[in-house]
PDB file of N, CA and C in Angstrom:
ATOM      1  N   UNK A   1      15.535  -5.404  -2.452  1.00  0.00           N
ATOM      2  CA  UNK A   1      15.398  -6.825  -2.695  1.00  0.00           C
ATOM      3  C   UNK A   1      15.353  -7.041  -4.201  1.00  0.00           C
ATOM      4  N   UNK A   2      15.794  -8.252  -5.179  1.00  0.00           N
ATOM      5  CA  UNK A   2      15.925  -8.244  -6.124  1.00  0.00           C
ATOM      6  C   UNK A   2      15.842  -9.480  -6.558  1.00  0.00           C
ATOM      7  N   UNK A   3      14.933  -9.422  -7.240  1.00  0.00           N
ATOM      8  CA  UNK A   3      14.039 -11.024  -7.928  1.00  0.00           C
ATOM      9  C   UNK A   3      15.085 -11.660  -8.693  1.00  0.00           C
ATOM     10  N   UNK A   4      15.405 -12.647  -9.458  1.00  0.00           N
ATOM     11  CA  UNK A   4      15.589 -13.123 -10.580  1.00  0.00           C
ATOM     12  C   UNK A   4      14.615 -12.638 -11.317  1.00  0.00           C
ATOM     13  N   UNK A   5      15.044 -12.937 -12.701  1.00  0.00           N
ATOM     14  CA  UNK A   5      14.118 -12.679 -14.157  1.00  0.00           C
ATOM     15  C   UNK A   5      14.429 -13.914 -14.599  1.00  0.00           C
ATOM     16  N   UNK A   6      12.870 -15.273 -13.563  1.00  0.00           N
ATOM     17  CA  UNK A   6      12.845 -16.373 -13.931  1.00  0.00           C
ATOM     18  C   UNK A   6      11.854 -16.521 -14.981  1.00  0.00           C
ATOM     19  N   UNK A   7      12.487 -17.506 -16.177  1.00  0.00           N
ATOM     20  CA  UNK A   7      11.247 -17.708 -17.245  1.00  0.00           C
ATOM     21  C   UNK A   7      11.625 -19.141 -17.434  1.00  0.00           C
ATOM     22  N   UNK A   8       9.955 -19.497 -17.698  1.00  0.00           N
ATOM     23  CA  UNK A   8       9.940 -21.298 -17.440  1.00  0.00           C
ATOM     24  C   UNK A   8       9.058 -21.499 -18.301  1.00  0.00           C
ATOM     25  N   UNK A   9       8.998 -22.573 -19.282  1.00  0.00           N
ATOM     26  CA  UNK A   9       8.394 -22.550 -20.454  1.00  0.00           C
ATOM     27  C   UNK A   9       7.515 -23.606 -19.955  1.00  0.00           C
ATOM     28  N   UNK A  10       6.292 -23.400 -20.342  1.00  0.00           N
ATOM     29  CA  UNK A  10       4.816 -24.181 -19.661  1.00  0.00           C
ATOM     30  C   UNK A  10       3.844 -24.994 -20.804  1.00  0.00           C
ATOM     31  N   UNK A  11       3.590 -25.850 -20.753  1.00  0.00           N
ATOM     32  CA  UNK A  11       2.567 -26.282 -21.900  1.00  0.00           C
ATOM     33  C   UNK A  11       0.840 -26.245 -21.141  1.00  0.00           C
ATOM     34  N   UNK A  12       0.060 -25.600 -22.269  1.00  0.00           N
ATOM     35  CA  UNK A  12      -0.881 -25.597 -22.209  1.00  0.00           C
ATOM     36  C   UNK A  12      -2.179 -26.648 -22.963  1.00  0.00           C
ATOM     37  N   UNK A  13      -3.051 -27.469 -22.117  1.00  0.00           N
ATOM     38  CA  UNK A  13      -4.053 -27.665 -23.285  1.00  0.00           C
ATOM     39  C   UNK A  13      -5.101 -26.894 -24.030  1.00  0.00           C
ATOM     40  N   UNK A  14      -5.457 -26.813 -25.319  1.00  0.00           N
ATOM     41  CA  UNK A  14      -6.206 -26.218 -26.051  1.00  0.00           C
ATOM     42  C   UNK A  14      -7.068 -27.189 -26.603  1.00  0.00           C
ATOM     43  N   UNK A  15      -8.395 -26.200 -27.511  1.00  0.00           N
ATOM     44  CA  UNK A  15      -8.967 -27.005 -28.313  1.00  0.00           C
ATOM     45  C   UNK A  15      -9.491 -28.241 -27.505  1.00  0.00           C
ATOM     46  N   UNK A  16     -10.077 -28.235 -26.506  1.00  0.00           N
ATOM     47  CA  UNK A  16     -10.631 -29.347 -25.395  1.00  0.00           C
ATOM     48  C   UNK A  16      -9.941 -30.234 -25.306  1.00  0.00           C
ATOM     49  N   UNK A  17      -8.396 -29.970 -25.279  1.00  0.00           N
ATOM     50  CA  UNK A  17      -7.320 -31.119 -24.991  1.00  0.00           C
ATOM     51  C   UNK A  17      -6.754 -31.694 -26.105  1.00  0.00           C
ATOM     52  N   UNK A  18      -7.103 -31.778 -27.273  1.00  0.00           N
ATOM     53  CA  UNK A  18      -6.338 -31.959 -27.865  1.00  0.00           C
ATOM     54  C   UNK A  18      -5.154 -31.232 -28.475  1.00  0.00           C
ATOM     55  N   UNK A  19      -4.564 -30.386 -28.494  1.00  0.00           N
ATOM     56  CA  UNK A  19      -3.515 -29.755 -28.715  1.00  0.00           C
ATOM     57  C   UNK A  19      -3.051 -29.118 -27.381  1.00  0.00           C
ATOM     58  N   UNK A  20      -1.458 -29.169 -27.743  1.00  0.00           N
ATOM     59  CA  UNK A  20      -0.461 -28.999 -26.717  1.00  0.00           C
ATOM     60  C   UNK A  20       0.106 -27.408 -27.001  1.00  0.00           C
ATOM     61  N   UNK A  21      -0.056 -26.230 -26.431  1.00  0.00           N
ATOM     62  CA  UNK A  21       0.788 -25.042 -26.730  1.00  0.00           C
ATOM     63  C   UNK A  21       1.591 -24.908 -25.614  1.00  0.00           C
ATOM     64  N   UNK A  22       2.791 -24.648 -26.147  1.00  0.00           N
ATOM     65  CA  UNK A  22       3.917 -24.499 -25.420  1.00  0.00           C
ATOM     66  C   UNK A  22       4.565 -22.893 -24.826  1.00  0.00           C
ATOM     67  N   UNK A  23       4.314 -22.307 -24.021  1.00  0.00           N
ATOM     68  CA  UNK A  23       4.465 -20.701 -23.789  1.00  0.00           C
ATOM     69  C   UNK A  23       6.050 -20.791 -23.104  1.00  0.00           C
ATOM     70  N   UNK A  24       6.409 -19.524 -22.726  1.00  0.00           N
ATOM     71  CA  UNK A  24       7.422 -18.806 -21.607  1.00  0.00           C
ATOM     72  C   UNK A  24       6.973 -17.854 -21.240  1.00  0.00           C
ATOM     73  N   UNK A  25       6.708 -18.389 -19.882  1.00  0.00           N
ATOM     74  CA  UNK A  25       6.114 -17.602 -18.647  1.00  0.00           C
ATOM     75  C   UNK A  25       6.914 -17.196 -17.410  1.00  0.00           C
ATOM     76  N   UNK A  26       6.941 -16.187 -17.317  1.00  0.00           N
ATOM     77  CA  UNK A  26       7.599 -15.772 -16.565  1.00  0.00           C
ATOM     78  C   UNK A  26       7.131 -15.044 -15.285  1.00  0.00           C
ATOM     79  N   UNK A  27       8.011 -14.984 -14.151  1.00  0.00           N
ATOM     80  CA  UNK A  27       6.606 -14.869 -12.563  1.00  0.00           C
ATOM     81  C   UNK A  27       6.087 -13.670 -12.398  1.00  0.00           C
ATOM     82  N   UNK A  28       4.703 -13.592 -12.145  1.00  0.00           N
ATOM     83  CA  UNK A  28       3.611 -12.624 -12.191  1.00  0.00           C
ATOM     84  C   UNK A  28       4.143 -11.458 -11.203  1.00  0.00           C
ATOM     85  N   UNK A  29       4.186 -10.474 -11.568  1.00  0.00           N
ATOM     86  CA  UNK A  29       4.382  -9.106 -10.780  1.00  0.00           C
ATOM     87  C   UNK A  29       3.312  -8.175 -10.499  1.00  0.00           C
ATOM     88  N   UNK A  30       2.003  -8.856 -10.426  1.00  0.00           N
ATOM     89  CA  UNK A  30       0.814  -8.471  -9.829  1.00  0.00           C
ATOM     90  C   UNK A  30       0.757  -8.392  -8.416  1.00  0.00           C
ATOM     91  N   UNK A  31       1.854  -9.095  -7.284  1.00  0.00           N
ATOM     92  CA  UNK A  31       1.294  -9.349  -6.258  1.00  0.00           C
ATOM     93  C   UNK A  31       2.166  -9.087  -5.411  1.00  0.00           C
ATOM     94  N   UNK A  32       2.421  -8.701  -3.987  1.00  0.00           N
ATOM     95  CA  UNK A  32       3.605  -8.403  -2.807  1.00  0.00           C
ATOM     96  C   UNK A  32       4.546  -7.939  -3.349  1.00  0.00           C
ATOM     97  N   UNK A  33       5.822  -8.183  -2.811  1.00  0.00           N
ATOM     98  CA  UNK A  33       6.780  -7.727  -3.100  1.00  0.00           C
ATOM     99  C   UNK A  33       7.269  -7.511  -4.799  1.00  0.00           C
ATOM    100  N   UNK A  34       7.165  -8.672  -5.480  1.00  0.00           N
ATOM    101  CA  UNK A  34       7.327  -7.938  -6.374  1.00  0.00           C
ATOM    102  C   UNK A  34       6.298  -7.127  -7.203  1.00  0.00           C
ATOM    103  N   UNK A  35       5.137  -7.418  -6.971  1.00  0.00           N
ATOM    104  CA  UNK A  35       4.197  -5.634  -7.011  1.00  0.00           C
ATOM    105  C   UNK A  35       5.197  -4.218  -7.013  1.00  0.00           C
ATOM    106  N   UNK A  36       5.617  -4.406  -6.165  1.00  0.00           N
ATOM    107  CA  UNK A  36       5.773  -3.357  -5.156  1.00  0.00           C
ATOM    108  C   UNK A  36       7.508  -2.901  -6.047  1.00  0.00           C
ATOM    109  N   UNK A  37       8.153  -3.712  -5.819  1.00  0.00           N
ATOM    110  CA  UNK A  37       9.624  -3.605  -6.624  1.00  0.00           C
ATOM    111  C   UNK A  37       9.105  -3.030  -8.253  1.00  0.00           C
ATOM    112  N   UNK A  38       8.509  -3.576  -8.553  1.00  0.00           N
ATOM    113  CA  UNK A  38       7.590  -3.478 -10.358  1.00  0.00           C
ATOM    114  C   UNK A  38       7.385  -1.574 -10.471  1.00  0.00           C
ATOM    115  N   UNK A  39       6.559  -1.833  -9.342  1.00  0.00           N
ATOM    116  CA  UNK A  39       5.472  -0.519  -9.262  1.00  0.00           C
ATOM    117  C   UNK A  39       6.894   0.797  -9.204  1.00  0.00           C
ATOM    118  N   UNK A  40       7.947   0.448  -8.531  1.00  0.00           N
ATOM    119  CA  UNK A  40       9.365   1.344  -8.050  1.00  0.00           C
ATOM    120  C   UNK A  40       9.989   2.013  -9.118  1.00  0.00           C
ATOM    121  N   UNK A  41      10.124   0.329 -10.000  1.00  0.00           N
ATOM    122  CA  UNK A  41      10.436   0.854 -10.924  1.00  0.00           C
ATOM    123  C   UNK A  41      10.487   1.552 -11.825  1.00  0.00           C
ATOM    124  N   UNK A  42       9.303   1.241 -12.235  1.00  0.00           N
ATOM    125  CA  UNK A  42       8.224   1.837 -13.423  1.00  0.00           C
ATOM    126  C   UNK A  42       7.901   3.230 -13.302  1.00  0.00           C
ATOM    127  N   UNK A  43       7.625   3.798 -11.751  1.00  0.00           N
ATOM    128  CA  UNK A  43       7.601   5.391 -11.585  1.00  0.00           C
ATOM    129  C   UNK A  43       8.944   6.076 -11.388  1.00  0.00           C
ATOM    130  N   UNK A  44      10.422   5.278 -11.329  1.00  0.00           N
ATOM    131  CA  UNK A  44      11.571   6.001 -11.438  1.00  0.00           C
ATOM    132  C   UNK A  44      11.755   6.110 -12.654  1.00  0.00           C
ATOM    133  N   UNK A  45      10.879   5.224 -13.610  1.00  0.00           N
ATOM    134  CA  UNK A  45      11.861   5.508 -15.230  1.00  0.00           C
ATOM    135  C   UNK A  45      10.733   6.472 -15.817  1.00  0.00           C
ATOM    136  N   UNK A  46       9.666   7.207 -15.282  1.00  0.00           N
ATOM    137  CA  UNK A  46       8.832   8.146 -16.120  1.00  0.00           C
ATOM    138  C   UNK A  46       9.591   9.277 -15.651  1.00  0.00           C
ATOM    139  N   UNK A  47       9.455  10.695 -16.668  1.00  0.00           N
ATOM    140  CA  UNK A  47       9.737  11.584 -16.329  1.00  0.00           C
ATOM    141  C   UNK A  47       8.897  12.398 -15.135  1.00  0.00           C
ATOM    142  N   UNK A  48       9.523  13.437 -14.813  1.00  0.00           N
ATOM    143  CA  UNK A  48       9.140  13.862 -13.318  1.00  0.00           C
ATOM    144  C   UNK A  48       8.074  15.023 -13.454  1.00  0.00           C
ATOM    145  N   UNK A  49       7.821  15.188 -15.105  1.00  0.00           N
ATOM    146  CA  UNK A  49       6.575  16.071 -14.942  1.00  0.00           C
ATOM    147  C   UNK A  49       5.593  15.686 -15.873  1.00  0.00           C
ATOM    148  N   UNK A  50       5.204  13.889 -15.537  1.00  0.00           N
ATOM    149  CA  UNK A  50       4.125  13.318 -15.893  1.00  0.00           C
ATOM    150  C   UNK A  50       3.110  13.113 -15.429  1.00  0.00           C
ATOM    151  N   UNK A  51       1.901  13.704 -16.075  1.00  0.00           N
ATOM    152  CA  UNK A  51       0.564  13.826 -15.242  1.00  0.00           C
ATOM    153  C   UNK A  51       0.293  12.164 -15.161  1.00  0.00           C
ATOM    154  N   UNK A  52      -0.490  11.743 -13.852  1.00  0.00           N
ATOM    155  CA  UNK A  52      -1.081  10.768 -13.705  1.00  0.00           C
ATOM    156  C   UNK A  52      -2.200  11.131 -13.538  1.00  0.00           C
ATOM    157  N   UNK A  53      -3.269  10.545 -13.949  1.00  0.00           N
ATOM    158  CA  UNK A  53      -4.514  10.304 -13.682  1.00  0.00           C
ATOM    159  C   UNK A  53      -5.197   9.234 -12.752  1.00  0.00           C
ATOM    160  N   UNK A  54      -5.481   9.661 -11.567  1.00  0.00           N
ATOM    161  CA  UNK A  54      -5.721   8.739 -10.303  1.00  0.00           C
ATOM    162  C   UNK A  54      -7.914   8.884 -10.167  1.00  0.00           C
ATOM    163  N   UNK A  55      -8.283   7.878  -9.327  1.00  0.00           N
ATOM    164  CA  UNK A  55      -9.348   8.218  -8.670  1.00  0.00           C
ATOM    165  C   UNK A  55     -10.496   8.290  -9.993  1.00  0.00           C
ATOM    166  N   UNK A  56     -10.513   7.144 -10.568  1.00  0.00           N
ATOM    167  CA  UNK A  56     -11.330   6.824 -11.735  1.00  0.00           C
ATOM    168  C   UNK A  56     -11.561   7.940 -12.816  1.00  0.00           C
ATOM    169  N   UNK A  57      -9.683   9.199 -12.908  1.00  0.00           N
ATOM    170  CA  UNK A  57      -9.828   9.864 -13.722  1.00  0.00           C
ATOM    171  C   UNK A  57     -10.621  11.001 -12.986  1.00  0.00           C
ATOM    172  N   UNK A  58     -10.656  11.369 -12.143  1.00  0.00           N
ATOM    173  CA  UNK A  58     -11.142  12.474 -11.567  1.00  0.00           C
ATOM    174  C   UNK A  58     -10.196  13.356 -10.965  1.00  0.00           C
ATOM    175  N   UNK A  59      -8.909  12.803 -10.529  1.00  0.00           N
ATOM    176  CA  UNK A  59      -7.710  13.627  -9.932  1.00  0.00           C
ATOM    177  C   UNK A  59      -6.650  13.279 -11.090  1.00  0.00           C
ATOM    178  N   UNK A  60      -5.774  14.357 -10.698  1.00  0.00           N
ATOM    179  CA  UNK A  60      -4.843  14.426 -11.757  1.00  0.00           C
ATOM    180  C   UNK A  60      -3.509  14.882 -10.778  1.00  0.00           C
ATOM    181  N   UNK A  61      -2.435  13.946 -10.691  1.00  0.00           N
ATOM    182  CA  UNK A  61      -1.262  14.026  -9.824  1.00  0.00           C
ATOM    183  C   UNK A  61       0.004  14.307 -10.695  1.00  0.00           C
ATOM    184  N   UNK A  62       1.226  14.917 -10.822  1.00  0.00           N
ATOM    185  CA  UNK A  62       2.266  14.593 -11.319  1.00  0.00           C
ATOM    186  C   UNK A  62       2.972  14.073 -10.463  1.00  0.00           C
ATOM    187  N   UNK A  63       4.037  12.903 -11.934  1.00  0.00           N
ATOM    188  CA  UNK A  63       4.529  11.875 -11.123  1.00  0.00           C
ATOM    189  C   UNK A  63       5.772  12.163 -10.129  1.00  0.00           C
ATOM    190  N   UNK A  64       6.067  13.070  -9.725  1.00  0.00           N
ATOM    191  CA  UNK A  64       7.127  13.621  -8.775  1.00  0.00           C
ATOM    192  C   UNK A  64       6.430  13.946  -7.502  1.00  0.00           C
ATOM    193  N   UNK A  65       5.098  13.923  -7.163  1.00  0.00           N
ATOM    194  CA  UNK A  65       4.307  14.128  -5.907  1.00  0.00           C
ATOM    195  C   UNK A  65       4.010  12.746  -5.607  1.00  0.00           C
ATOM    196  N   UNK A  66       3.629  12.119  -6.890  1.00  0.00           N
ATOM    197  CA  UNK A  66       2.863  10.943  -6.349  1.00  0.00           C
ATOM    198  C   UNK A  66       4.108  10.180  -5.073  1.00  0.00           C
ATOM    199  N   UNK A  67       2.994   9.716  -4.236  1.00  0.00           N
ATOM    200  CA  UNK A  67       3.298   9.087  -3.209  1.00  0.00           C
ATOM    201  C   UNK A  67       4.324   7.694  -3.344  1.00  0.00           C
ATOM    202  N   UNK A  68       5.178   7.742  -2.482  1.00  0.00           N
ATOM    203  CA  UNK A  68       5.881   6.134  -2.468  1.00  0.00           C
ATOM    204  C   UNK A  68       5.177   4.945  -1.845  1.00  0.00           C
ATOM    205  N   UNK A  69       5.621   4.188  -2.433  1.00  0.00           N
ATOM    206  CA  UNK A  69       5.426   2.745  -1.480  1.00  0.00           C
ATOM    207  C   UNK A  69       5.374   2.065  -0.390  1.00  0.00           C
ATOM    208  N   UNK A  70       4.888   2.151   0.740  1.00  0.00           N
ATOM    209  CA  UNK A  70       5.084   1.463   1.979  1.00  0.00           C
ATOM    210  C   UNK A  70       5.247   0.831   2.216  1.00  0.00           C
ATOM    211  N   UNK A  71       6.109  -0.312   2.790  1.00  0.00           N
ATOM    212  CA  UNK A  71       6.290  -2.023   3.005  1.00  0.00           C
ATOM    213  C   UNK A  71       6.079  -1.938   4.847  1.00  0.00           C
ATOM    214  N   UNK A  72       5.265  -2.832   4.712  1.00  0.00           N
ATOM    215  CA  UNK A  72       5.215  -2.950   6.579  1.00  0.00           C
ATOM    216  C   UNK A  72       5.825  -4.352   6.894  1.00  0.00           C
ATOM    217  N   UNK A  73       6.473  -4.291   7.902  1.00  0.00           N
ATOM    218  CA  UNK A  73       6.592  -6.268   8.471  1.00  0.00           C
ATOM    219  C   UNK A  73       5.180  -7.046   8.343  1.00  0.00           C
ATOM    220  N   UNK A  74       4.647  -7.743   7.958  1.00  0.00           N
ATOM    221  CA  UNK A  74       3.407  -7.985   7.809  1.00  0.00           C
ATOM    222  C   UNK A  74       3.449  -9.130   9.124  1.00  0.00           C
ATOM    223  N   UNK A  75       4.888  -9.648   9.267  1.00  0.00           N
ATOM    224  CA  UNK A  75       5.101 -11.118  10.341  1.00  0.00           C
ATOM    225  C   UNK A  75       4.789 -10.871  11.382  1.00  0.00           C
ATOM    226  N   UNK A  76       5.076  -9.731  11.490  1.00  0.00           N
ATOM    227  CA  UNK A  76       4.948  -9.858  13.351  1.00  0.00           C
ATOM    228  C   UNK A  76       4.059  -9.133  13.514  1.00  0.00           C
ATOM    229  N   UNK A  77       3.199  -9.628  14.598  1.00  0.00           N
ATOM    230  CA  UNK A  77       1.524  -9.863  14.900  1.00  0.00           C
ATOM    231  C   UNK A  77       0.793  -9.964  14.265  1.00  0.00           C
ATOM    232  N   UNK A  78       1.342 -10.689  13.170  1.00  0.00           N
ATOM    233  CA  UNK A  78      -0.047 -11.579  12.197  1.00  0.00           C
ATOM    234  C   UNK A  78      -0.205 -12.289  12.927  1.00  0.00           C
ATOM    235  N   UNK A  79      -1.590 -12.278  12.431  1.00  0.00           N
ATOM    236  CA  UNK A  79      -2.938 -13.445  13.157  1.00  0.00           C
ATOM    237  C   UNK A  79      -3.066 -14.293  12.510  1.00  0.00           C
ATOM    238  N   UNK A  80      -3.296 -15.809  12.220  1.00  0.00           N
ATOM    239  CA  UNK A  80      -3.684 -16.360  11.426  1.00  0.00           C
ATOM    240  C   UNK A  80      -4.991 -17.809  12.068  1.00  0.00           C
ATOM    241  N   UNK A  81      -5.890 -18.033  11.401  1.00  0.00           N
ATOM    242  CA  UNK A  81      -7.021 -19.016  11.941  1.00  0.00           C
ATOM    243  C   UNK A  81      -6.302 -20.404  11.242  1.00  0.00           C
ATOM    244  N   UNK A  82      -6.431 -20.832  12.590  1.00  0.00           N
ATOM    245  CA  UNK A  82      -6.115 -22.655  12.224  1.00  0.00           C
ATOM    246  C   UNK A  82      -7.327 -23.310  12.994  1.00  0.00           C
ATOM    247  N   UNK A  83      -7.147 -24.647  12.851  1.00  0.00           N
ATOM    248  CA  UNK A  83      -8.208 -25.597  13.255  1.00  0.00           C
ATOM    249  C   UNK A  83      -9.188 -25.545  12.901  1.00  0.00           C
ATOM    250  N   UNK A  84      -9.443 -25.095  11.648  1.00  0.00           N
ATOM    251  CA  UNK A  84     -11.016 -25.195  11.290  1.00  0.00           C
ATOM    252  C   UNK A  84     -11.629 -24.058  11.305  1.00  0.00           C
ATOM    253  N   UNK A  85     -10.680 -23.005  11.345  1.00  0.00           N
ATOM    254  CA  UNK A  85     -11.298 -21.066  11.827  1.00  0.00           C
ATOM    255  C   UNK A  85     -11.717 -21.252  12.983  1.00  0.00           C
ATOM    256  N   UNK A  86     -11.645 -22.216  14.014  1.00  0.00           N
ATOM    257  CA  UNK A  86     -11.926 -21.968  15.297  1.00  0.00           C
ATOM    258  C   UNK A  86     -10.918 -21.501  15.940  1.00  0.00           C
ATOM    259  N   UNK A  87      -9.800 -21.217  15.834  1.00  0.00           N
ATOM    260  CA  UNK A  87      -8.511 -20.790  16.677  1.00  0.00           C
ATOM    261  C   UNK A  87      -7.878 -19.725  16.442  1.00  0.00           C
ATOM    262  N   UNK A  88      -7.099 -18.611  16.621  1.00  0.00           N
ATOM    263  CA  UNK A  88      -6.646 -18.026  16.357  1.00  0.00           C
ATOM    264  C   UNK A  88      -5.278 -17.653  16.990  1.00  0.00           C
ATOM    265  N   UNK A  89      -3.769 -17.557  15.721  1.00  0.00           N
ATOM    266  CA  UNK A  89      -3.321 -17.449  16.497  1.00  0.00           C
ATOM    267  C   UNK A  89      -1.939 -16.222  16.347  1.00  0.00           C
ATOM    268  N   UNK A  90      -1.363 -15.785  16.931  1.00  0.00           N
ATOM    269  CA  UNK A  90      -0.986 -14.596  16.690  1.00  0.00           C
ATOM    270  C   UNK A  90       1.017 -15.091  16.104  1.00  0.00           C
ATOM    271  N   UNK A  91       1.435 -14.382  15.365  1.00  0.00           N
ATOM    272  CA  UNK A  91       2.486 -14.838  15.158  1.00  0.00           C
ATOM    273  C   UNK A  91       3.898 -13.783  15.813  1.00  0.00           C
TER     274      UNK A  91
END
């Protein structure tokens, strides 16, 4: 799957509103899929006998063991609560 490389220029207030800063922001790759596409990447372009340091620095992996990515269908038989969290319902 393959994102665009969207960038959208945003104004911010500063200084308790009075001043206007103007950025380019571009979409966060902290989260789902593109997490996950990000994360792909980033361990195909290191070399293959780079130590990682996992497990708050207590294990030490090279990056040719470390594990891949899993994507599951998340849609089908998700649950989700409607009506107030009184309902539940399966998708």
């Amino acid at each position: 799957m393959h994102f665009l490389n969207l960038i959208v220029k945003t104004k911010i207030g500063t200084n308790k509103g009075t001043q206007m800063l103007e950025l380019e922001v571009g979409l966060p790759n902290w989260a789902g899929e593109l997490f996950l596409e990000y994360q792909e990447r980033r361990m195909a372009s290191l070399p293959q006998e780079t130590i990682i340091s996992t497990k708050r620095g207590t294990r030490r992996i090279k990056a040719s063991m470390y594990p891949k990515t899993q994507r599951k269908n998340l849609i089908s038989g998700l649950r989700i609560s409607s009506a107030r969290g009184t309902a539940v319902r399966t998708l």
